[in-house]
N, C-alpha and C. Protein backbone atom coordinates (compact mmCIF):
# COMPACT_ATOMS: atom_id res chain seq x y z
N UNK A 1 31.99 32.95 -11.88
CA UNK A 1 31.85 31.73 -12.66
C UNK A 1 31.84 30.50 -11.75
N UNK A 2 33.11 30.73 -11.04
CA UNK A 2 32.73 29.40 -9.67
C UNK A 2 31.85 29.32 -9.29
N UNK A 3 30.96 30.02 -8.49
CA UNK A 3 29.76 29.90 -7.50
C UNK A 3 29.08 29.56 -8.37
N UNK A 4 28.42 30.17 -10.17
CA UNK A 4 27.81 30.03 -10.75
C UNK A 4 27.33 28.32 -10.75
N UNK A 5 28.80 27.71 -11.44
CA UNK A 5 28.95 25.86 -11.88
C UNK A 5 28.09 25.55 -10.65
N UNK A 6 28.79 25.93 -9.27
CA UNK A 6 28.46 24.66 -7.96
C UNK A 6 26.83 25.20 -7.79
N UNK A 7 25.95 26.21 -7.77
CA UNK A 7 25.04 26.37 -8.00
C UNK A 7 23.95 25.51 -8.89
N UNK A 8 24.61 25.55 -10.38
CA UNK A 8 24.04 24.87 -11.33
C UNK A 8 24.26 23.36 -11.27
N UNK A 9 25.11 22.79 -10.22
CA UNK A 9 25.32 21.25 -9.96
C UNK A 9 24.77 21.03 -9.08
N UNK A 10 24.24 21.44 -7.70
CA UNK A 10 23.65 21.37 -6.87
C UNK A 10 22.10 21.88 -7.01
N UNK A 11 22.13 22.97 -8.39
CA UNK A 11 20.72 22.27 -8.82
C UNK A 11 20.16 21.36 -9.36
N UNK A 12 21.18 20.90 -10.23
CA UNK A 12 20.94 19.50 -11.21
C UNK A 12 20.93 18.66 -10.66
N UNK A 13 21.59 18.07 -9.01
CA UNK A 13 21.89 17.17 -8.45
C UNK A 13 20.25 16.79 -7.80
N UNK A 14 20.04 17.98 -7.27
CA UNK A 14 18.86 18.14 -6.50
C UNK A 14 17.37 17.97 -6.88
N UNK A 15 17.41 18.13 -8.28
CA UNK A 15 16.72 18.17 -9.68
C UNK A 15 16.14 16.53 -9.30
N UNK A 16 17.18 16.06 -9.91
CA UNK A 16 17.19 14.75 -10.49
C UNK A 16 16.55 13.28 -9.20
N UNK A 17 16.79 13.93 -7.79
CA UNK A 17 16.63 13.34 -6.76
C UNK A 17 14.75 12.74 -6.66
N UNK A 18 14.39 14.29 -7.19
CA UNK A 18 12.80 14.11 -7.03
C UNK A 18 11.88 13.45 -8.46
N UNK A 19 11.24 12.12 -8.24
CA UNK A 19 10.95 11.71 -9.76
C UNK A 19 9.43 11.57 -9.00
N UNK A 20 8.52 12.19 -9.88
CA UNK A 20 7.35 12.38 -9.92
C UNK A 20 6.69 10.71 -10.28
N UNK A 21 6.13 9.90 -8.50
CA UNK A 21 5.38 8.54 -8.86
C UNK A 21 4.19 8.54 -9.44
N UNK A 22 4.28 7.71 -10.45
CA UNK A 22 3.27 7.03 -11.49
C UNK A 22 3.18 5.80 -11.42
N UNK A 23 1.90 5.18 -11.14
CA UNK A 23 1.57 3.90 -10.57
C UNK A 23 1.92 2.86 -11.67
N UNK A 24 2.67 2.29 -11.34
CA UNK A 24 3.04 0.84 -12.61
C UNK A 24 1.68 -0.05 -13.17
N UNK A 25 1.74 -0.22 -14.01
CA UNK A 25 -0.02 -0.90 -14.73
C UNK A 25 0.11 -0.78 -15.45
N UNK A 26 -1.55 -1.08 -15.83
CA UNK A 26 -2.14 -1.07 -16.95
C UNK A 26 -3.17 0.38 -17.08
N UNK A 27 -2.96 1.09 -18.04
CA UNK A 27 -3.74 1.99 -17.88
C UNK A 27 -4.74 2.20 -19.50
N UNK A 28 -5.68 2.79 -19.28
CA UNK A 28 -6.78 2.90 -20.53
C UNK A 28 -6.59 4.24 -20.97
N UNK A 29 -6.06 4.04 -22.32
CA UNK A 29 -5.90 5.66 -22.93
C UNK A 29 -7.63 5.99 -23.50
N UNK A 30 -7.75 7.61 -23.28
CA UNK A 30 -8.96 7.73 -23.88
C UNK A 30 -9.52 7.55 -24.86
N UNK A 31 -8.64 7.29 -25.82
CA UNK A 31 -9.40 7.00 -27.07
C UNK A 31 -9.62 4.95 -26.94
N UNK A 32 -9.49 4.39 -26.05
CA UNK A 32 -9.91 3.15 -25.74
C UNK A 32 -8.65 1.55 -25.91
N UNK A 33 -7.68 2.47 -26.67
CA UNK A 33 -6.36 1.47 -26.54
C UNK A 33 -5.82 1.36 -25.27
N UNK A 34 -4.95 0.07 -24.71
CA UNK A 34 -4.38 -0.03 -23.42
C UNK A 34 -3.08 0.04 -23.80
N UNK A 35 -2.04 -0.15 -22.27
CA UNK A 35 -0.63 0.33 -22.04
C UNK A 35 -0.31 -0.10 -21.21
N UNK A 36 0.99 -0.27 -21.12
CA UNK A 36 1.52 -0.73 -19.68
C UNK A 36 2.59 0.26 -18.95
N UNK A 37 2.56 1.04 -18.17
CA UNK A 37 3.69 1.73 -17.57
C UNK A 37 4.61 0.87 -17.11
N UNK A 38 5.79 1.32 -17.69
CA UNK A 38 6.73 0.76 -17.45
C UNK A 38 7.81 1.81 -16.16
N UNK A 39 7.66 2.63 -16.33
CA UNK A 39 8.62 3.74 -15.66
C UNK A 39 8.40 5.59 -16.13
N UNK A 40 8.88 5.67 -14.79
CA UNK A 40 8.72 7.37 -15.14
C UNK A 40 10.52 7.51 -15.52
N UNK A 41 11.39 8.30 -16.44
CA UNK A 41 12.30 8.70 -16.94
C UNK A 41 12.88 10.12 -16.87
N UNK A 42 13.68 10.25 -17.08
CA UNK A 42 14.11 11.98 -17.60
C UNK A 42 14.70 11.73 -18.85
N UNK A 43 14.37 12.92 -19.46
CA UNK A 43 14.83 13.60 -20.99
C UNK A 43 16.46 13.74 -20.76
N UNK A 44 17.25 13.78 -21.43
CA UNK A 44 18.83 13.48 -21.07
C UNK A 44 19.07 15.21 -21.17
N UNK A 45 18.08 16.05 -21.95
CA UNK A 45 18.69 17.06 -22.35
C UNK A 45 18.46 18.20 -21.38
N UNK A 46 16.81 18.08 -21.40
CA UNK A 46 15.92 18.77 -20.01
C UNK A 46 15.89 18.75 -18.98
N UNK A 47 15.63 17.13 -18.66
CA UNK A 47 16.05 16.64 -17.43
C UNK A 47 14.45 16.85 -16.98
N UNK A 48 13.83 16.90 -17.83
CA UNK A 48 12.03 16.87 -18.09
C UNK A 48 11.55 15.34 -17.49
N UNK A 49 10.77 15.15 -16.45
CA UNK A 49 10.18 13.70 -16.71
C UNK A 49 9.11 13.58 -17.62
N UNK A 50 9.15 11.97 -17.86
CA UNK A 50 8.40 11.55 -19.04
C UNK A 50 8.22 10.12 -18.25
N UNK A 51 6.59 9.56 -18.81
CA UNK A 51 6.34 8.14 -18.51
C UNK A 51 6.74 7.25 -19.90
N UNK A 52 7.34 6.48 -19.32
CA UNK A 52 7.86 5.60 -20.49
C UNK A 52 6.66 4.39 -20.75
N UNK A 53 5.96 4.38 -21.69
CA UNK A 53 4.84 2.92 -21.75
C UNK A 53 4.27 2.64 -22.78
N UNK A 54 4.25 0.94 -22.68
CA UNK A 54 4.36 0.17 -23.95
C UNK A 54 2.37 -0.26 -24.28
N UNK A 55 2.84 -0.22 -25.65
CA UNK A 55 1.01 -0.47 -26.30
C UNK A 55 0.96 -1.81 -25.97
N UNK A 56 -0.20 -2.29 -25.79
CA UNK A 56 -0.64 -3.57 -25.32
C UNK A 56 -1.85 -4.11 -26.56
N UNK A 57 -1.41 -3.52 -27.64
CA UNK A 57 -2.30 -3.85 -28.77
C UNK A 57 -0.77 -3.69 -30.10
N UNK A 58 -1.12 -4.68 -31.21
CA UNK A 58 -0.67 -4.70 -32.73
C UNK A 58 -1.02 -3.05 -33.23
N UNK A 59 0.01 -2.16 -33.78
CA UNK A 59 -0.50 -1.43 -34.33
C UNK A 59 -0.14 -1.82 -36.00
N UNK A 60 -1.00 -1.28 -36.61
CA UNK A 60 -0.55 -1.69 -38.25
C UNK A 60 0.69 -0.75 -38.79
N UNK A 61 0.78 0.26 -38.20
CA UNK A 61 1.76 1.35 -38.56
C UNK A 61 3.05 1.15 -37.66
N UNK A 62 3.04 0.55 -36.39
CA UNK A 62 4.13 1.01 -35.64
C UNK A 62 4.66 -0.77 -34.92
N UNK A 63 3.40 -1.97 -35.37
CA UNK A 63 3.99 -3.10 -34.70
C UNK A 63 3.31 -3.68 -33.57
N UNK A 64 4.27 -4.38 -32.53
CA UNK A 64 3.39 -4.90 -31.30
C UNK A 64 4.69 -4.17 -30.26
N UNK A 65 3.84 -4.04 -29.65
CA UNK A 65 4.74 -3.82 -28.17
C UNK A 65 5.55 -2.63 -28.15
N UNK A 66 5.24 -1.47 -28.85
CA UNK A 66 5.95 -0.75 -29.21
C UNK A 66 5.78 0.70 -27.76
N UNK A 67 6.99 1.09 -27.48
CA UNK A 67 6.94 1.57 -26.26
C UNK A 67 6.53 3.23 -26.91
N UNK A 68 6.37 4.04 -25.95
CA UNK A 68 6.24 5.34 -26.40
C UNK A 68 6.66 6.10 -24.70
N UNK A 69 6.92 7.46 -25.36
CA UNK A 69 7.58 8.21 -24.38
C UNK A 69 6.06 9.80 -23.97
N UNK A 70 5.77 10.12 -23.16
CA UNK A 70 4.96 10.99 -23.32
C UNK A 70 5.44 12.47 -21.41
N UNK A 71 5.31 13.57 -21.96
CA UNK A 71 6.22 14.41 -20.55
C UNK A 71 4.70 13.76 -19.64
N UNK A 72 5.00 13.90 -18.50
CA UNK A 72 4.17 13.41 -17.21
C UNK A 72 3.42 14.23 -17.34
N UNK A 73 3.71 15.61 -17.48
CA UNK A 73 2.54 16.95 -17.14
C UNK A 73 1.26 16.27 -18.15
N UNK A 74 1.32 15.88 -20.04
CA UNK A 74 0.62 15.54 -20.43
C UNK A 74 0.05 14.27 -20.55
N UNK A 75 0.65 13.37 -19.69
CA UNK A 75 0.22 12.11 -19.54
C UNK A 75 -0.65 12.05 -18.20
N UNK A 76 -0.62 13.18 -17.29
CA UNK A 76 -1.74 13.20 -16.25
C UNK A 76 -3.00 14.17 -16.44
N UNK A 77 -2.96 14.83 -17.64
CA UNK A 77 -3.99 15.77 -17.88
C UNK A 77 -4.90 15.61 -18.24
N UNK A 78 -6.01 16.30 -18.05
CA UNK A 78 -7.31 15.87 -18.65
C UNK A 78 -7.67 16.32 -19.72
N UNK A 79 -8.43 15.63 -20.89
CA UNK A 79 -9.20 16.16 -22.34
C UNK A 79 -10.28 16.23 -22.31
N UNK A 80 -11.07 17.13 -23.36
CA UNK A 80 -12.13 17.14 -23.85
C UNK A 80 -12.49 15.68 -24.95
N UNK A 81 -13.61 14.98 -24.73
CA UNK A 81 -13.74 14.04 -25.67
C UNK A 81 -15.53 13.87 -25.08
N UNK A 82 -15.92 14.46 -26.50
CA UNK A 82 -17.32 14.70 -26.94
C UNK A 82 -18.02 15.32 -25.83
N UNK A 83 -17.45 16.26 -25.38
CA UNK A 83 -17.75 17.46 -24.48
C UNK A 83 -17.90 17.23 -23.30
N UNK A 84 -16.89 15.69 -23.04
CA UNK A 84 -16.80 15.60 -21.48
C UNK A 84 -15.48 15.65 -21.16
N UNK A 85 -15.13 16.30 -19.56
CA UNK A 85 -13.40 16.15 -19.55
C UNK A 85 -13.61 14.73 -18.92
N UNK A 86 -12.31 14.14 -19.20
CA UNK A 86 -11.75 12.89 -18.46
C UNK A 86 -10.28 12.83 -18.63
N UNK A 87 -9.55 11.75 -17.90
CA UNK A 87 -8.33 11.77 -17.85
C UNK A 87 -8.18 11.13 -19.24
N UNK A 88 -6.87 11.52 -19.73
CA UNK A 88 -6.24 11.11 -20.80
C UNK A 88 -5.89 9.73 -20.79
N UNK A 89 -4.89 9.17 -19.64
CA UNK A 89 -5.02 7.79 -19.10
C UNK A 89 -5.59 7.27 -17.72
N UNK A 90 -6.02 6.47 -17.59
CA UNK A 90 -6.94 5.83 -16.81
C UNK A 90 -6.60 4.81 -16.09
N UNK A 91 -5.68 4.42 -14.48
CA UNK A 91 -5.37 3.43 -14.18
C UNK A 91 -6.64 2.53 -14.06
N UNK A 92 -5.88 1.51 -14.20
CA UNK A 92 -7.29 0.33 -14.47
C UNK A 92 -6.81 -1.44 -14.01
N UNK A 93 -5.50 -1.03 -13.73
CA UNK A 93 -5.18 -2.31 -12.53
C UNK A 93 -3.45 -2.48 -12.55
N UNK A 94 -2.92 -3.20 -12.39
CA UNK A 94 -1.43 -4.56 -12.31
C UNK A 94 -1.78 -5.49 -13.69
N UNK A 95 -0.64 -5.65 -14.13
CA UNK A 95 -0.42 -6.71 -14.92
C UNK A 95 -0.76 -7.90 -14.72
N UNK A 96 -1.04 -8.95 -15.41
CA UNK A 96 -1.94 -9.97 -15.11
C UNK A 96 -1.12 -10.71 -15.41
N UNK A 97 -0.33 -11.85 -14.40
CA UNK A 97 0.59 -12.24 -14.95
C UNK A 97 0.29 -13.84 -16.20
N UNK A 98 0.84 -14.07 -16.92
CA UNK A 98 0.56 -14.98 -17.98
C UNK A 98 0.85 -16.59 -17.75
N UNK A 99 -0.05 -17.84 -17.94
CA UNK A 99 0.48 -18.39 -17.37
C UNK A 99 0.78 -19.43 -18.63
């Protein structure tokens, strides 16, 4: 049981060290709405990363500015959309700052 814990802490420790970079921006989701990455995260439970990033458009259902959580594996993958693959999101620059 001892060796077991310090095993399973020194994997978790070791785990947590490596966070998969995702370029901060603005990025173009495929279906043509934008976003802003805000940060890559972990799941508290998994310990799964996830990109954390906010809509850069009013939705009628969900508001303005409303952040969303998505795992990295499917936020870097590519789709089918009208029988072409492309990336799902699309870096497309830095924030523009407002003046």
């Amino acid at each position: 049981m001892y060796i077991f814990l310090i095993f399973f802490i020194k994997t978790q420790r070791s785990t947590i060290r490596y966070m998969t970079k995702i370029k901060k921006g603005i990025y173009r989701h495929f279906k043509g709405n934008l976003y802003e990455v805000l940060s890559v995260v972990r799941h508290s439970e998994t310990t799964k990363e996830m990109v954390l990033y906010k809509a850069l458009y009013v939705s009628p259902e969900f508001g303005e500015n409303t952040l969303w959580v998505r795992p990295i594996n499917m936020f870097e993958e590519e789709v089918v959309k009208d029988g072409k693959k492309m990336k799902r999101f699309t870096y497309i620059g830095t924030k523009k700052s407002s003046k």
